[in-house]
C-alpha atoms as a PDB file:
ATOM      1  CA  UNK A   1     109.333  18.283 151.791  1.00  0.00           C
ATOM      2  CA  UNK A   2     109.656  21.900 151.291  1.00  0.00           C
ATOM      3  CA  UNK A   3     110.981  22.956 147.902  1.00  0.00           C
ATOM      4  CA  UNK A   4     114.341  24.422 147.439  1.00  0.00           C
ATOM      5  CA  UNK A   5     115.485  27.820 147.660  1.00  0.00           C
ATOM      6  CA  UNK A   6     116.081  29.347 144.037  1.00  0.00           C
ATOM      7  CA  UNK A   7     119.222  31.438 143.651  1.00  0.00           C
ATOM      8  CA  UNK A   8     118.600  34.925 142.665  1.00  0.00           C
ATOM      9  CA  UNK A   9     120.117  37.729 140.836  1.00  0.00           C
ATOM     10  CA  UNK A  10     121.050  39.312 144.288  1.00  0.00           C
ATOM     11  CA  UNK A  11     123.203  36.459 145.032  1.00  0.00           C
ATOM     12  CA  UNK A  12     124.911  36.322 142.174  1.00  0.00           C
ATOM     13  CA  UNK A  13     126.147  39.975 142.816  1.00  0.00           C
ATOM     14  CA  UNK A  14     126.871  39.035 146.453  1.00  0.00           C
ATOM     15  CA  UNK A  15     129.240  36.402 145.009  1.00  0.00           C
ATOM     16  CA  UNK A  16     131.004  39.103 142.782  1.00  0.00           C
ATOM     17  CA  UNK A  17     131.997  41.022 145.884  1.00  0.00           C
ATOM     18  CA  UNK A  18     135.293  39.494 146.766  1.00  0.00           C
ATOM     19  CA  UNK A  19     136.978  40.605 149.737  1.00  0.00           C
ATOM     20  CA  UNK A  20     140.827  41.594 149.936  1.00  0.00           C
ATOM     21  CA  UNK A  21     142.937  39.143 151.820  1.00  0.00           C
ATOM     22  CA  UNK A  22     146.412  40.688 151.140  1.00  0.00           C
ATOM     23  CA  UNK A  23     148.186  42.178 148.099  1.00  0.00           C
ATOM     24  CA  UNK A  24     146.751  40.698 145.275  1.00  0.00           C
ATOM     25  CA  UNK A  25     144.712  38.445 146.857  1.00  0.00           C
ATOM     26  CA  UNK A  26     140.715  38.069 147.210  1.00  0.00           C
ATOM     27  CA  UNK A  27     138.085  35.409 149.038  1.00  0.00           C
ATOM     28  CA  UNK A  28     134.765  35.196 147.525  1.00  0.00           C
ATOM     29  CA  UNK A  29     131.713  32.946 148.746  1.00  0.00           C
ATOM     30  CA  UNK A  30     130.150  30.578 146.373  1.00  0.00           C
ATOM     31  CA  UNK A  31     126.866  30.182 144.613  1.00  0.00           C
ATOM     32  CA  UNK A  32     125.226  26.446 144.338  1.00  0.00           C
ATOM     33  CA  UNK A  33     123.733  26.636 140.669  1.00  0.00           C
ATOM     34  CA  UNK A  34     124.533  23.873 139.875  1.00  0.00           C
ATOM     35  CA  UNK A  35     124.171  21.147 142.616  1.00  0.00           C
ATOM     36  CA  UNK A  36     126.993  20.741 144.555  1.00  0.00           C
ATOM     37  CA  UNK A  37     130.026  22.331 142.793  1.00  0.00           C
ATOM     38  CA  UNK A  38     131.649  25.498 142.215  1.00  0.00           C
ATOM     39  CA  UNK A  39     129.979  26.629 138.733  1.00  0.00           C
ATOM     40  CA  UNK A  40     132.853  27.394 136.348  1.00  0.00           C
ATOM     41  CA  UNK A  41     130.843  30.700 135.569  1.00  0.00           C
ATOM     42  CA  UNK A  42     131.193  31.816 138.873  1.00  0.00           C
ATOM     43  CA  UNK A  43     134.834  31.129 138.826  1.00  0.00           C
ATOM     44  CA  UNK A  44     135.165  33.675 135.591  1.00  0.00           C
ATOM     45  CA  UNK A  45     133.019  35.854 136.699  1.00  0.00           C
ATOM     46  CA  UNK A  46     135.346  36.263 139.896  1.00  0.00           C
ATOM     47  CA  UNK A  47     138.524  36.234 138.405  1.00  0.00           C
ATOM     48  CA  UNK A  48     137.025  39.322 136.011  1.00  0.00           C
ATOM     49  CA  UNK A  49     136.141  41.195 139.071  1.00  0.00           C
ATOM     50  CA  UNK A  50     140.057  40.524 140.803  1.00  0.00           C
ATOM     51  CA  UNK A  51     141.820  41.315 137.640  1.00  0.00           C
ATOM     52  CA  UNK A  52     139.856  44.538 137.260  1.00  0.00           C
ATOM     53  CA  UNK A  53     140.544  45.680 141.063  1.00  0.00           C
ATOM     54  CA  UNK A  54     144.193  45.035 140.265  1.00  0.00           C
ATOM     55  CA  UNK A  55     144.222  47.095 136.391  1.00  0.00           C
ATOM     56  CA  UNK A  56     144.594  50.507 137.848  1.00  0.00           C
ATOM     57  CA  UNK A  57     141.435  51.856 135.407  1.00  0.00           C
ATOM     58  CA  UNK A  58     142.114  49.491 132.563  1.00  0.00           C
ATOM     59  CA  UNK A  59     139.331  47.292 131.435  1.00  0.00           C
ATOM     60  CA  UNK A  60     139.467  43.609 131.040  1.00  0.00           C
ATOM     61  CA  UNK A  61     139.248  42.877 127.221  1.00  0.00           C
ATOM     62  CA  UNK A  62     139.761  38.710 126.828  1.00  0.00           C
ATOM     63  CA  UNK A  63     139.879  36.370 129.591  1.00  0.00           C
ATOM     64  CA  UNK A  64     140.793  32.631 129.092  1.00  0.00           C
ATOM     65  CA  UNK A  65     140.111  30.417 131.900  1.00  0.00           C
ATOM     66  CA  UNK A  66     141.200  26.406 132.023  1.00  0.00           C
ATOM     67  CA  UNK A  67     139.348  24.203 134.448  1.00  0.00           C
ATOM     68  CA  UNK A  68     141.756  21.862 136.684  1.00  0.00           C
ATOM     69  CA  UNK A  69     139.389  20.477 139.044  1.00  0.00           C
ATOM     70  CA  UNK A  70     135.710  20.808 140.626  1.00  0.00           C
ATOM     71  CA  UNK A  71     135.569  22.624 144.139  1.00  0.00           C
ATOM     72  CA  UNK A  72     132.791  22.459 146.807  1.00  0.00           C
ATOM     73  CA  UNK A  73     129.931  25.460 146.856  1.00  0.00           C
ATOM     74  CA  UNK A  74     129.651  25.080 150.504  1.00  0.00           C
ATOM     75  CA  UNK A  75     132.960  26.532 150.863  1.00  0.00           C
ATOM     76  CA  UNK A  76     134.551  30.018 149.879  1.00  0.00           C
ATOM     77  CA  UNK A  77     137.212  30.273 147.364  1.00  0.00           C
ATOM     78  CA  UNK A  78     140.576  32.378 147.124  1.00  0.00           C
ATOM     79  CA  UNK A  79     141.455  34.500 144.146  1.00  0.00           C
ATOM     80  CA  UNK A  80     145.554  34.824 143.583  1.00  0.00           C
ATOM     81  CA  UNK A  81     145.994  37.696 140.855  1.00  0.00           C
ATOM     82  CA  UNK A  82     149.620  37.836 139.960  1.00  0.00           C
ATOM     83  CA  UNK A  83     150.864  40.598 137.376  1.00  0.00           C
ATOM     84  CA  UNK A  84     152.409  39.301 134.589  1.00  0.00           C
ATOM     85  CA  UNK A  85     152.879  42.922 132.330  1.00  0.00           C
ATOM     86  CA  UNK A  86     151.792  46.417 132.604  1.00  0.00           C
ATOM     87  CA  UNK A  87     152.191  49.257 130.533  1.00  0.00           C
ATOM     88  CA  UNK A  88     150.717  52.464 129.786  1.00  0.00           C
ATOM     89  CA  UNK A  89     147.614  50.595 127.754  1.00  0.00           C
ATOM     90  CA  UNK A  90     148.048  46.959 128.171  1.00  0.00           C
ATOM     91  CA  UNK A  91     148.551  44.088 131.087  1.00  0.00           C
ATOM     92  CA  UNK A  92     148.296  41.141 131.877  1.00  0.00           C
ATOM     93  CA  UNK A  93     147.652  39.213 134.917  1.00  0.00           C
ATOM     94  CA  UNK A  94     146.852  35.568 136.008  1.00  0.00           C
ATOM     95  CA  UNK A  95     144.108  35.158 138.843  1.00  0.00           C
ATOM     96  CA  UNK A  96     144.325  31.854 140.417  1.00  0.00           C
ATOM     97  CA  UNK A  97     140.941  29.978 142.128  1.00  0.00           C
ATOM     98  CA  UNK A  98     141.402  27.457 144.973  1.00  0.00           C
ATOM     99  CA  UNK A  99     139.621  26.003 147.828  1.00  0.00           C
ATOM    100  CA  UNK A 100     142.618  25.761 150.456  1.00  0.00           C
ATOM    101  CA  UNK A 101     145.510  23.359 148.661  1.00  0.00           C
ATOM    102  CA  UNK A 102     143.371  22.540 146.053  1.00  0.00           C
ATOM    103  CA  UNK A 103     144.056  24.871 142.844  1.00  0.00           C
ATOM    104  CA  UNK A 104     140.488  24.933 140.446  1.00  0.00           C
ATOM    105  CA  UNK A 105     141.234  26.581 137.720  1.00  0.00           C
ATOM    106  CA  UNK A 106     143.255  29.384 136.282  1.00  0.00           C
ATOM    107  CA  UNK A 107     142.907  32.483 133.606  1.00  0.00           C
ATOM    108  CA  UNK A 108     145.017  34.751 131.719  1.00  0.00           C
ATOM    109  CA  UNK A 109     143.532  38.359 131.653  1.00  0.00           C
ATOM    110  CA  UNK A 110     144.380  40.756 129.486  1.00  0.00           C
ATOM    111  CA  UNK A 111     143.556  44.493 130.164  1.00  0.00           C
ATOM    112  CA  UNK A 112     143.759  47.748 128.494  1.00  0.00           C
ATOM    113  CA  UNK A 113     142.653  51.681 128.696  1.00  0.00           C
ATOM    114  CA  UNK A 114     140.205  52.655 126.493  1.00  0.00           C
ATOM    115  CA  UNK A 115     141.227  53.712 122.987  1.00  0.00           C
ATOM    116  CA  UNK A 116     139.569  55.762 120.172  1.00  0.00           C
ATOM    117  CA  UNK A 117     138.370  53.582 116.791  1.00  0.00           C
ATOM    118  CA  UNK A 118     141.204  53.985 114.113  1.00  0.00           C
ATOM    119  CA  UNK A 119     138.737  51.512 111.918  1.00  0.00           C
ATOM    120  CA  UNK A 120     135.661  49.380 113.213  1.00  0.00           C
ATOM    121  CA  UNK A 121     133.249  46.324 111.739  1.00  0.00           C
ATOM    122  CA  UNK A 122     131.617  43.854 113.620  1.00  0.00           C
ATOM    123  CA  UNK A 123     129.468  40.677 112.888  1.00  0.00           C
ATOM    124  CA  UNK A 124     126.152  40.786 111.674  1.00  0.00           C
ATOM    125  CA  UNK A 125     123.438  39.034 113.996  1.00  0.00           C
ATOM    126  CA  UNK A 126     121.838  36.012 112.664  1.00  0.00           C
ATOM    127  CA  UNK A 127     118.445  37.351 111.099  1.00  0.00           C
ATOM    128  CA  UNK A 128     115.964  35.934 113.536  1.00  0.00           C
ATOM    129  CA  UNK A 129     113.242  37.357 115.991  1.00  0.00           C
ATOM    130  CA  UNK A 130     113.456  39.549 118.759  1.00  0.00           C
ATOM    131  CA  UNK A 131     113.248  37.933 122.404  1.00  0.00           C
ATOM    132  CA  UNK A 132     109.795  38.091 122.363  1.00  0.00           C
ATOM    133  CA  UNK A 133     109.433  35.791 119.628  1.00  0.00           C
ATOM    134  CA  UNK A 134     111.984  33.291 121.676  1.00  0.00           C
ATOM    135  CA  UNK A 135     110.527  30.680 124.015  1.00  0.00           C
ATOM    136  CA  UNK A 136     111.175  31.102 127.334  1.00  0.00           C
ATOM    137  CA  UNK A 137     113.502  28.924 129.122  1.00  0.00           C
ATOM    138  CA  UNK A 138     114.026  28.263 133.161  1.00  0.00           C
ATOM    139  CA  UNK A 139     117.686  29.585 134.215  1.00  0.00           C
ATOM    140  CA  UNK A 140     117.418  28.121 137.328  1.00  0.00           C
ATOM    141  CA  UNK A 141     117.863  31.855 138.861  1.00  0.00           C
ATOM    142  CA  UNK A 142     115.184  34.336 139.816  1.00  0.00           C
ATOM    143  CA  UNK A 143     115.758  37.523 137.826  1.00  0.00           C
ATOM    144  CA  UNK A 144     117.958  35.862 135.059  1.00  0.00           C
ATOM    145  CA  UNK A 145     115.919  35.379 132.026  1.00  0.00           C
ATOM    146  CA  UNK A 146     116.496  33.090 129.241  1.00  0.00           C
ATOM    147  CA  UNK A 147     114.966  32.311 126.227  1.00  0.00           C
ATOM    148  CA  UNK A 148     115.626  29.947 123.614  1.00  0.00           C
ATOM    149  CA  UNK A 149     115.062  30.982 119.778  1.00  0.00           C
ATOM    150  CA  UNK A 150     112.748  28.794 117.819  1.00  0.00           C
ATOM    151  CA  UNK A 151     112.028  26.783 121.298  1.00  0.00           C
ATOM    152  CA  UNK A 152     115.223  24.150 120.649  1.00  0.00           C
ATOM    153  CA  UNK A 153     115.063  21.583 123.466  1.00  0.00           C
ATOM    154  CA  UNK A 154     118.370  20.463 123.813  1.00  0.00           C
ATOM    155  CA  UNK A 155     117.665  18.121 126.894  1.00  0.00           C
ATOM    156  CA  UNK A 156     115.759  15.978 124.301  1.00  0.00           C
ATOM    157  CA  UNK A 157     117.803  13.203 122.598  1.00  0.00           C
ATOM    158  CA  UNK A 158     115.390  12.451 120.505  1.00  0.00           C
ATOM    159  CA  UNK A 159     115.388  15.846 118.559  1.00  0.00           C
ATOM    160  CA  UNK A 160     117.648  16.274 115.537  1.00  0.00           C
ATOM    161  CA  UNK A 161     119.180  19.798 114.184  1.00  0.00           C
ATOM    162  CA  UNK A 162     121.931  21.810 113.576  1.00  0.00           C
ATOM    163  CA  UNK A 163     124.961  22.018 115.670  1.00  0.00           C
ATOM    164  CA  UNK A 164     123.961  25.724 116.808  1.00  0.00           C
ATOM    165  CA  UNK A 165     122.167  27.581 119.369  1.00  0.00           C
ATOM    166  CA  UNK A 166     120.613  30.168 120.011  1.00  0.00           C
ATOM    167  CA  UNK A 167     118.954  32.431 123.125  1.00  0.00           C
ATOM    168  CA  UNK A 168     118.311  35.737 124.672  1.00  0.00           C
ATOM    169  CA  UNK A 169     119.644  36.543 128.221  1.00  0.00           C
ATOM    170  CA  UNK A 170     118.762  39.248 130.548  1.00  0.00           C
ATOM    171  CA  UNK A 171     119.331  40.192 134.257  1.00  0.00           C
ATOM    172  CA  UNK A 172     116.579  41.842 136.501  1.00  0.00           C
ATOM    173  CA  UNK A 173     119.417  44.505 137.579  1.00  0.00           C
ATOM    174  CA  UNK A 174     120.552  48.196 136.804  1.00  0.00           C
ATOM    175  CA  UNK A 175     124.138  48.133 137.546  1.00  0.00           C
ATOM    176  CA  UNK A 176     126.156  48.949 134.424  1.00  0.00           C
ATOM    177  CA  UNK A 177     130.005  48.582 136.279  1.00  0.00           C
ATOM    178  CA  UNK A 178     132.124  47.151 133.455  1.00  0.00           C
ATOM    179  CA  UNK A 179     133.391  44.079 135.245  1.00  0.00           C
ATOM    180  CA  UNK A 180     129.788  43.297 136.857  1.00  0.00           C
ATOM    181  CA  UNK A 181     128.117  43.925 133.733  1.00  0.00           C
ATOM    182  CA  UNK A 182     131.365  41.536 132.086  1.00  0.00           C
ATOM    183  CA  UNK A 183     130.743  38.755 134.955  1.00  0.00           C
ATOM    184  CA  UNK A 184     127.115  38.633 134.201  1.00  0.00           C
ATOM    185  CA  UNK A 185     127.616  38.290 130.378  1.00  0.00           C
ATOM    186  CA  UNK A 186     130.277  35.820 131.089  1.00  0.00           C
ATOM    187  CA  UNK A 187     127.450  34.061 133.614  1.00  0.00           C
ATOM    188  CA  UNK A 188     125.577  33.398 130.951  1.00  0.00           C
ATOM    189  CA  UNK A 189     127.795  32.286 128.635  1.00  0.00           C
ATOM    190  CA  UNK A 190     128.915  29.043 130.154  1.00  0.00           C
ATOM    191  CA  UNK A 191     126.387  26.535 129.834  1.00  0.00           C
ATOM    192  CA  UNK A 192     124.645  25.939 126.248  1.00  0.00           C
ATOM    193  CA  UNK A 193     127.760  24.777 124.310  1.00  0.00           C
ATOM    194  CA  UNK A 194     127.445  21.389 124.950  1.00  0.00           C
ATOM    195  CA  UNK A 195     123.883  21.733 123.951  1.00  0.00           C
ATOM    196  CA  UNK A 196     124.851  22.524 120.642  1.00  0.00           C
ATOM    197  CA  UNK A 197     127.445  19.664 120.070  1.00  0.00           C
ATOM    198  CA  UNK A 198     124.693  17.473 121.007  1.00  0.00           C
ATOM    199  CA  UNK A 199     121.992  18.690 118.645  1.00  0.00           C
ATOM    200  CA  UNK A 200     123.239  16.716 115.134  1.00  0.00           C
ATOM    201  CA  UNK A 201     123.522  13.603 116.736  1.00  0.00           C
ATOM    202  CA  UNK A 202     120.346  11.396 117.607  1.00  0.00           C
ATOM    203  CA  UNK A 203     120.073   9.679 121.120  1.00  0.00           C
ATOM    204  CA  UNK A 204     122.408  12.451 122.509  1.00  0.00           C
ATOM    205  CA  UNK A 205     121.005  15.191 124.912  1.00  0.00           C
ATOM    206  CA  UNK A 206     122.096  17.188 128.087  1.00  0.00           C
ATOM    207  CA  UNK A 207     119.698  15.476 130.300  1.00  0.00           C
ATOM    208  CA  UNK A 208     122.273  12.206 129.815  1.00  0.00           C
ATOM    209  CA  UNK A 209     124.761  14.860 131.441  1.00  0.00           C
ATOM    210  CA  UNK A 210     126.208  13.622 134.552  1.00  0.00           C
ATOM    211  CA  UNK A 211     124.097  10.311 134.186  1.00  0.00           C
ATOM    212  CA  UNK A 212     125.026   8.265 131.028  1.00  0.00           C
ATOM    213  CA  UNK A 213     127.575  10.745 129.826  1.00  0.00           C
ATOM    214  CA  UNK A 214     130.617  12.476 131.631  1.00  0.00           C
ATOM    215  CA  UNK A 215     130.113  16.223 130.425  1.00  0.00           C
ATOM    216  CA  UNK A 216     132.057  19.181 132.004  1.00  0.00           C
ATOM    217  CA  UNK A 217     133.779  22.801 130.101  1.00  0.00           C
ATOM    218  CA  UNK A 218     137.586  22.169 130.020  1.00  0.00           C
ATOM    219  CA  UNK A 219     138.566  25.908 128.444  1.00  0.00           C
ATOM    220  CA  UNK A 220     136.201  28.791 128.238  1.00  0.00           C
ATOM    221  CA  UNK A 221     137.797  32.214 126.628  1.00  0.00           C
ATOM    222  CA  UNK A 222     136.060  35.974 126.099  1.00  0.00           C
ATOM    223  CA  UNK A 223     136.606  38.300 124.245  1.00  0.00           C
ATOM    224  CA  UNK A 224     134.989  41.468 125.051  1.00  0.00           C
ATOM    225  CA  UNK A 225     134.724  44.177 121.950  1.00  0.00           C
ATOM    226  CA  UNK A 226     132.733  47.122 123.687  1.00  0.00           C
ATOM    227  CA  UNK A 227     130.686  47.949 126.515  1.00  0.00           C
ATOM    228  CA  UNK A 228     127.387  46.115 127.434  1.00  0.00           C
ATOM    229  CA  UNK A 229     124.896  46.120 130.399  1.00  0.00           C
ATOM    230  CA  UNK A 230     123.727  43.101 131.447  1.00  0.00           C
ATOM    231  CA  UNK A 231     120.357  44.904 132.414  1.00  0.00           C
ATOM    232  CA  UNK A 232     119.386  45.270 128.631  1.00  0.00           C
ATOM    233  CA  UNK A 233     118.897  42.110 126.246  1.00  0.00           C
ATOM    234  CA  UNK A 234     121.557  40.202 124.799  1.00  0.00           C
ATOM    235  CA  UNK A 235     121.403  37.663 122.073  1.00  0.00           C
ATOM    236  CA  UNK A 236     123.754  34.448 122.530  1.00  0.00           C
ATOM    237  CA  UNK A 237     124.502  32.572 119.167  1.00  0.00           C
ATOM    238  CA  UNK A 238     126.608  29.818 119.476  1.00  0.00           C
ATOM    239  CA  UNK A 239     128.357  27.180 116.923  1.00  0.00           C
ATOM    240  CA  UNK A 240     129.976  24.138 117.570  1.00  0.00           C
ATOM    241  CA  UNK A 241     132.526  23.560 114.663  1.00  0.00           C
ATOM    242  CA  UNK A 242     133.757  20.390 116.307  1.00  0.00           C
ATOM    243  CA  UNK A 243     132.872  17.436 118.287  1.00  0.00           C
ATOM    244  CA  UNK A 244     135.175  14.025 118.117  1.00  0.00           C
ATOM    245  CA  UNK A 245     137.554  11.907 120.685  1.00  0.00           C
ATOM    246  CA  UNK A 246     135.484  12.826 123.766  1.00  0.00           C
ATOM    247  CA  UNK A 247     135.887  16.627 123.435  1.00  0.00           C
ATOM    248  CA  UNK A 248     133.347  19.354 122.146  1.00  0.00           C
ATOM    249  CA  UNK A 249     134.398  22.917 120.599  1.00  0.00           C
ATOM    250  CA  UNK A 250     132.060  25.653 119.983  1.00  0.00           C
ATOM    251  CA  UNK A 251     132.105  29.460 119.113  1.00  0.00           C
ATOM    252  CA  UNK A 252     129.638  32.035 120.365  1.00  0.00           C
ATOM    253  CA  UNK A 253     128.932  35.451 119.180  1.00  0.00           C
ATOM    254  CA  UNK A 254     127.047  37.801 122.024  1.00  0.00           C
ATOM    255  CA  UNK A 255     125.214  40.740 120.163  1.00  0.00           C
ATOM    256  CA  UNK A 256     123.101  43.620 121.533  1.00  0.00           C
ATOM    257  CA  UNK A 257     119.068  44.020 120.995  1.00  0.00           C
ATOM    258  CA  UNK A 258     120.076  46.647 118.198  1.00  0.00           C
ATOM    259  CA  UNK A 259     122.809  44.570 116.616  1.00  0.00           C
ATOM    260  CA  UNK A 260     126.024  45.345 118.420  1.00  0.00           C
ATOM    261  CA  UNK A 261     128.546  42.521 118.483  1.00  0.00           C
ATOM    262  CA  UNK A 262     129.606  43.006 122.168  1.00  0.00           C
ATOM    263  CA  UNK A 263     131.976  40.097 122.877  1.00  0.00           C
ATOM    264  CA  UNK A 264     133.022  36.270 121.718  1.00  0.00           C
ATOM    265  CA  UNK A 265     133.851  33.444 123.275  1.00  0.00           C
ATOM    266  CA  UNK A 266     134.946  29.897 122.630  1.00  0.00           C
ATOM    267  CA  UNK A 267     134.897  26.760 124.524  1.00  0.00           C
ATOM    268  CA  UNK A 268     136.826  22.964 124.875  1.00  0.00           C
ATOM    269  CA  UNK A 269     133.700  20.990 126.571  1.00  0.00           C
ATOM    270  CA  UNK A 270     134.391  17.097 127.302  1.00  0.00           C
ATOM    271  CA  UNK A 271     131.578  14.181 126.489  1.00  0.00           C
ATOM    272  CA  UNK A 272     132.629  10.551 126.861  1.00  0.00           C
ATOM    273  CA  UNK A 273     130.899   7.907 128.683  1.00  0.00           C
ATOM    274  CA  UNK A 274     130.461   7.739 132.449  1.00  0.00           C
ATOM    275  CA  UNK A 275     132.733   5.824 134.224  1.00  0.00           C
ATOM    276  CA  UNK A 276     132.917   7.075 137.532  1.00  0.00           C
ATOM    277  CA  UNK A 277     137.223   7.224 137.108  1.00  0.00           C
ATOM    278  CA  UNK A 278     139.120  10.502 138.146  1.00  0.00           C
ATOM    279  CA  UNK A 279     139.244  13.453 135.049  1.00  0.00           C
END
């Protein structure tokens, strides 16, 4: 049996170039990362790209994205953007993803022109090692690298520690756009909270995911402070504040190599038991 085709950095972009269908209105093909479905990801990353092609030069600062239902990656997807404000520095839109009469999810974007600092702090980054003192990790795409600080194995229930996480991401690319360089942060972003629920508690890891456990992201915000390319190094740490009644919260800081905070982002996660019933 031959082995499967690994996705690749090319086909992520691909995937972030939607094509206009009518005012307002954008299809985009779809990228199976992960098995079947439409990756949630992708459906941010998207909706970053629409809102920006709709902003008139304004720059997406937070998006806020709830999950309704999964969709098929065998089959495109259509992005609704409908303006909800606009003004001189600010708007807001809401971009819509379905698959025909199926609605997937939905975010609130809000935009704005670029402003001089009156004032400006930012985060400091957790004092650890650079990404070469990380431990690489497989991203499951070719030219995406990942790499997980101190090694933590978060697939393995066995293995006890803090409810945190974190890891270095890069992309094998050179294209600094703002909402490309926003999608591929976002990309990134996605998939490690529920890692760091699990970590405190023993006999719980993701590789019971979608076997012994019903996992999936049910909210996933960003917030994005200043400009970042995706090309360079970016360091992901993440903190889960609360896990309890079948749901998972986290928050995530994303810093540059040099210490930047560049963006935040929280996210609702479910984990019950798997049942096989209807979300």
């Amino acid at each position: 049996m031959s082995e499967a085709v690994r996705p690749t950095v090319d086909d992520v972009l691909r995937v972030l170039q939607l094509q206009q269908d009518g005012d307002g209105r954008y299809v985009g093909q779809c990228l199976a990362t992960e098995g079947p479905v439409v990756p949630g990801a992708q459906m941010i990353a998207q909706a970053i790209v629409a809102a920006t092609a709709e902003a008139g030069g304004k720059r997406v600062t937070s998006i806020s994205s709830n999950f309704a239902r999964t969709g098929r990656a065998d089959t495109p997807v259509t992005l609704e953007v409908e303006r909800f404000h606009e003004g001189r520095s600010l708007a807001s839109v809401t971009v819509t993803v379905s698959q025909g009469d199926r609605k997937l999810a939905r975010s609130l974007v809000l935009l704005g022109a670029d402003e001089a600092d009156v004032i400006r702090h930012g985060s400091e980054p957790p004092a650890i090692g650079g990404p070469d003192a990380a431990v690489a990790q497989d991203s499951h795409l070719e030219g995406h690298e990942q790499r997980i600080v101190d090694g933590v194995d978060v697939f393995d229930p066995a293995l006890v520690g803090p409810p945190e996480l974190r890891y270095w991401s890069r992309w094998a690319t050179d294209r600094t756009e703002r909402d490309v360089s926003q999608a591929l942060l976002t990309w990134a972003s996605t998939n490690s909270f529920l890692g760091a629920a699990m970590r405190p508690h023993e006999g719980v890891g993701l590789s019971l995911a979608h076997r012994s456990l019903s996992t999936g992201v049910l909210s996933h915000t960003l917030y994005f402070h200043d400009d970042v390319a995706a090309g360079e190094w970016l360091l992901y740490s993440l903190r889960s504040t609360f896990t309890g009644g079948g749901r998972a919260f986290g928050v995530g800081e994303v810093f540059t190599e040099d210490g930047r905070l560049v963006a935040t982002a929280t996210q609702e996660s479910m984990i019950r038991p798997m049942t096989g019933g209807a979300l």
